[in-house]
Protein backbone atom coordinates (compact mmCIF):
# COMPACT_ATOMS: atom_id res chain seq x y z
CA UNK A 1 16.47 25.21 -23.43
CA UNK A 2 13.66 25.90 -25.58
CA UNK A 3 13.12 22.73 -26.70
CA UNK A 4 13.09 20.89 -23.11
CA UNK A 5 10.45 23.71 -22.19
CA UNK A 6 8.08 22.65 -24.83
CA UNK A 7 8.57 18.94 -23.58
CA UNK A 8 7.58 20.45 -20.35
CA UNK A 9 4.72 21.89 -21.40
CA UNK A 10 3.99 18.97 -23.47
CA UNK A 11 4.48 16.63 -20.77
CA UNK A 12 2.28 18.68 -17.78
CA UNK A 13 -0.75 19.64 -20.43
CA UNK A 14 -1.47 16.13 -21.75
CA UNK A 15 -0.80 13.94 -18.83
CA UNK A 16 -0.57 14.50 -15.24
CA UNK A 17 -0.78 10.77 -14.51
CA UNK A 18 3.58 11.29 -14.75
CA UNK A 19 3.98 14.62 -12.94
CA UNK A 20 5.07 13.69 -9.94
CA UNK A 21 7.80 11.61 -11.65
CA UNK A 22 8.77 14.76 -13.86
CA UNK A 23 8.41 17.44 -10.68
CA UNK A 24 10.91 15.08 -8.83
CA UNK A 25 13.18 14.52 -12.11
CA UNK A 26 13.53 18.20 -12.45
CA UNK A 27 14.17 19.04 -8.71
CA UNK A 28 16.74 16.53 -8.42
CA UNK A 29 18.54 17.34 -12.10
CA UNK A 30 22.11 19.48 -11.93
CA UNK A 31 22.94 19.98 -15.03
CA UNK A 32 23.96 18.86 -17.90
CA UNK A 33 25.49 16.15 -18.56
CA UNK A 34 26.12 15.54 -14.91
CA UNK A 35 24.01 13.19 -12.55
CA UNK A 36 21.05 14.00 -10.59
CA UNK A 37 21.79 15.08 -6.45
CA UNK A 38 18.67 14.81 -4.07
CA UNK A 39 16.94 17.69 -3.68
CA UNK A 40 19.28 20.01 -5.71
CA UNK A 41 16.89 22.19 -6.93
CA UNK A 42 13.45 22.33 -4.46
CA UNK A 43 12.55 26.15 -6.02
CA UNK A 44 11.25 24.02 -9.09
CA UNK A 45 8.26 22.72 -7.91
CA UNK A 46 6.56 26.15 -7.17
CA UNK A 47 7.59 26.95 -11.36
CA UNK A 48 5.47 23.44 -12.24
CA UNK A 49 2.38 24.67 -10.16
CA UNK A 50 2.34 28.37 -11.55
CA UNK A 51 2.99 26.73 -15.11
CA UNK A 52 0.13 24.60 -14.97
CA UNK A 53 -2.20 27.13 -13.48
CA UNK A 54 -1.44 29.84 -16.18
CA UNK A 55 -1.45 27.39 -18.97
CA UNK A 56 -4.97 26.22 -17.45
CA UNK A 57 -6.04 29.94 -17.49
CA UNK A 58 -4.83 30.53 -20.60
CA UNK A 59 -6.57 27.63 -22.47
CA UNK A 60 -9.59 28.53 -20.78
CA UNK A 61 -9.54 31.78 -22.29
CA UNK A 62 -9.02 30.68 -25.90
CA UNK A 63 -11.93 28.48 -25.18
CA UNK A 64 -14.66 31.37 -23.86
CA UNK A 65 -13.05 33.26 -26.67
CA UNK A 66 -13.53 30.78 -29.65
CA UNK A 67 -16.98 30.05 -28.34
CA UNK A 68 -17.91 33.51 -28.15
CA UNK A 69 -16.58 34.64 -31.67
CA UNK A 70 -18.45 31.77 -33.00
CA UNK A 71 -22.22 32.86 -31.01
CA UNK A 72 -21.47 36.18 -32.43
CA UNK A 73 -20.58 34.72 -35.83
CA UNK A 74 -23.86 33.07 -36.13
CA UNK A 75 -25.55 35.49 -34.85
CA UNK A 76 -24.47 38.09 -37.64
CA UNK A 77 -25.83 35.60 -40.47
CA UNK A 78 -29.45 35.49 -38.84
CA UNK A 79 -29.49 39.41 -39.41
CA UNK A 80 -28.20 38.92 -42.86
CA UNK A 81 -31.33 37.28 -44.69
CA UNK A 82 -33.06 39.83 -42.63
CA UNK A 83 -34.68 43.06 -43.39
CA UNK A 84 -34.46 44.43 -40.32
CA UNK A 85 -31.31 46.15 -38.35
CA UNK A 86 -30.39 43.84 -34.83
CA UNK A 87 -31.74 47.15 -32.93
CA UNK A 88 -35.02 46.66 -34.40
């Protein structure tokens, strides 16, 4: 289970060009082992979109966050060759 989630994730971060082949894969898989029905599970695809759109959030975030620690980072090391405080 855990490792066909990280193929998931995998799969829907790096490409999207084969999503619609994966969405339709997954609604249409039973289980294991056994052979795909039409349409067995359609309560997949809504997973897919909210997986993409927190994963998009998410990366976001570590971006704004790395970019910000790294302003601030910089930022310190002006002050230190400095004589004066940063309120000065």
């Amino acid at each position: 289970m855990k490792l066909s989630l990280i193929k998931i994730h995998v799969s829907l971060t790096l490409s999207f060009h084969r999503l619609q082949a994966l969405l339709h894969t997954a609604i249409d898989s039973k289980g294991e082992g056994e052979g795909p029905i039409y349409n067995y599970r359609p309560f997949v695809a809504p997973f897919f979109v909210a997986f993409i759109i927190v994963i998009a959030f998410f990366m976001v975030n570590i971006f704004v966050g790395f970019v910000i620690v790294t302003f601030q980072n910089e930022g310190e090391q002006e002050y230190k060759n400095c004589e004066l405080d940063k309120n000065q």
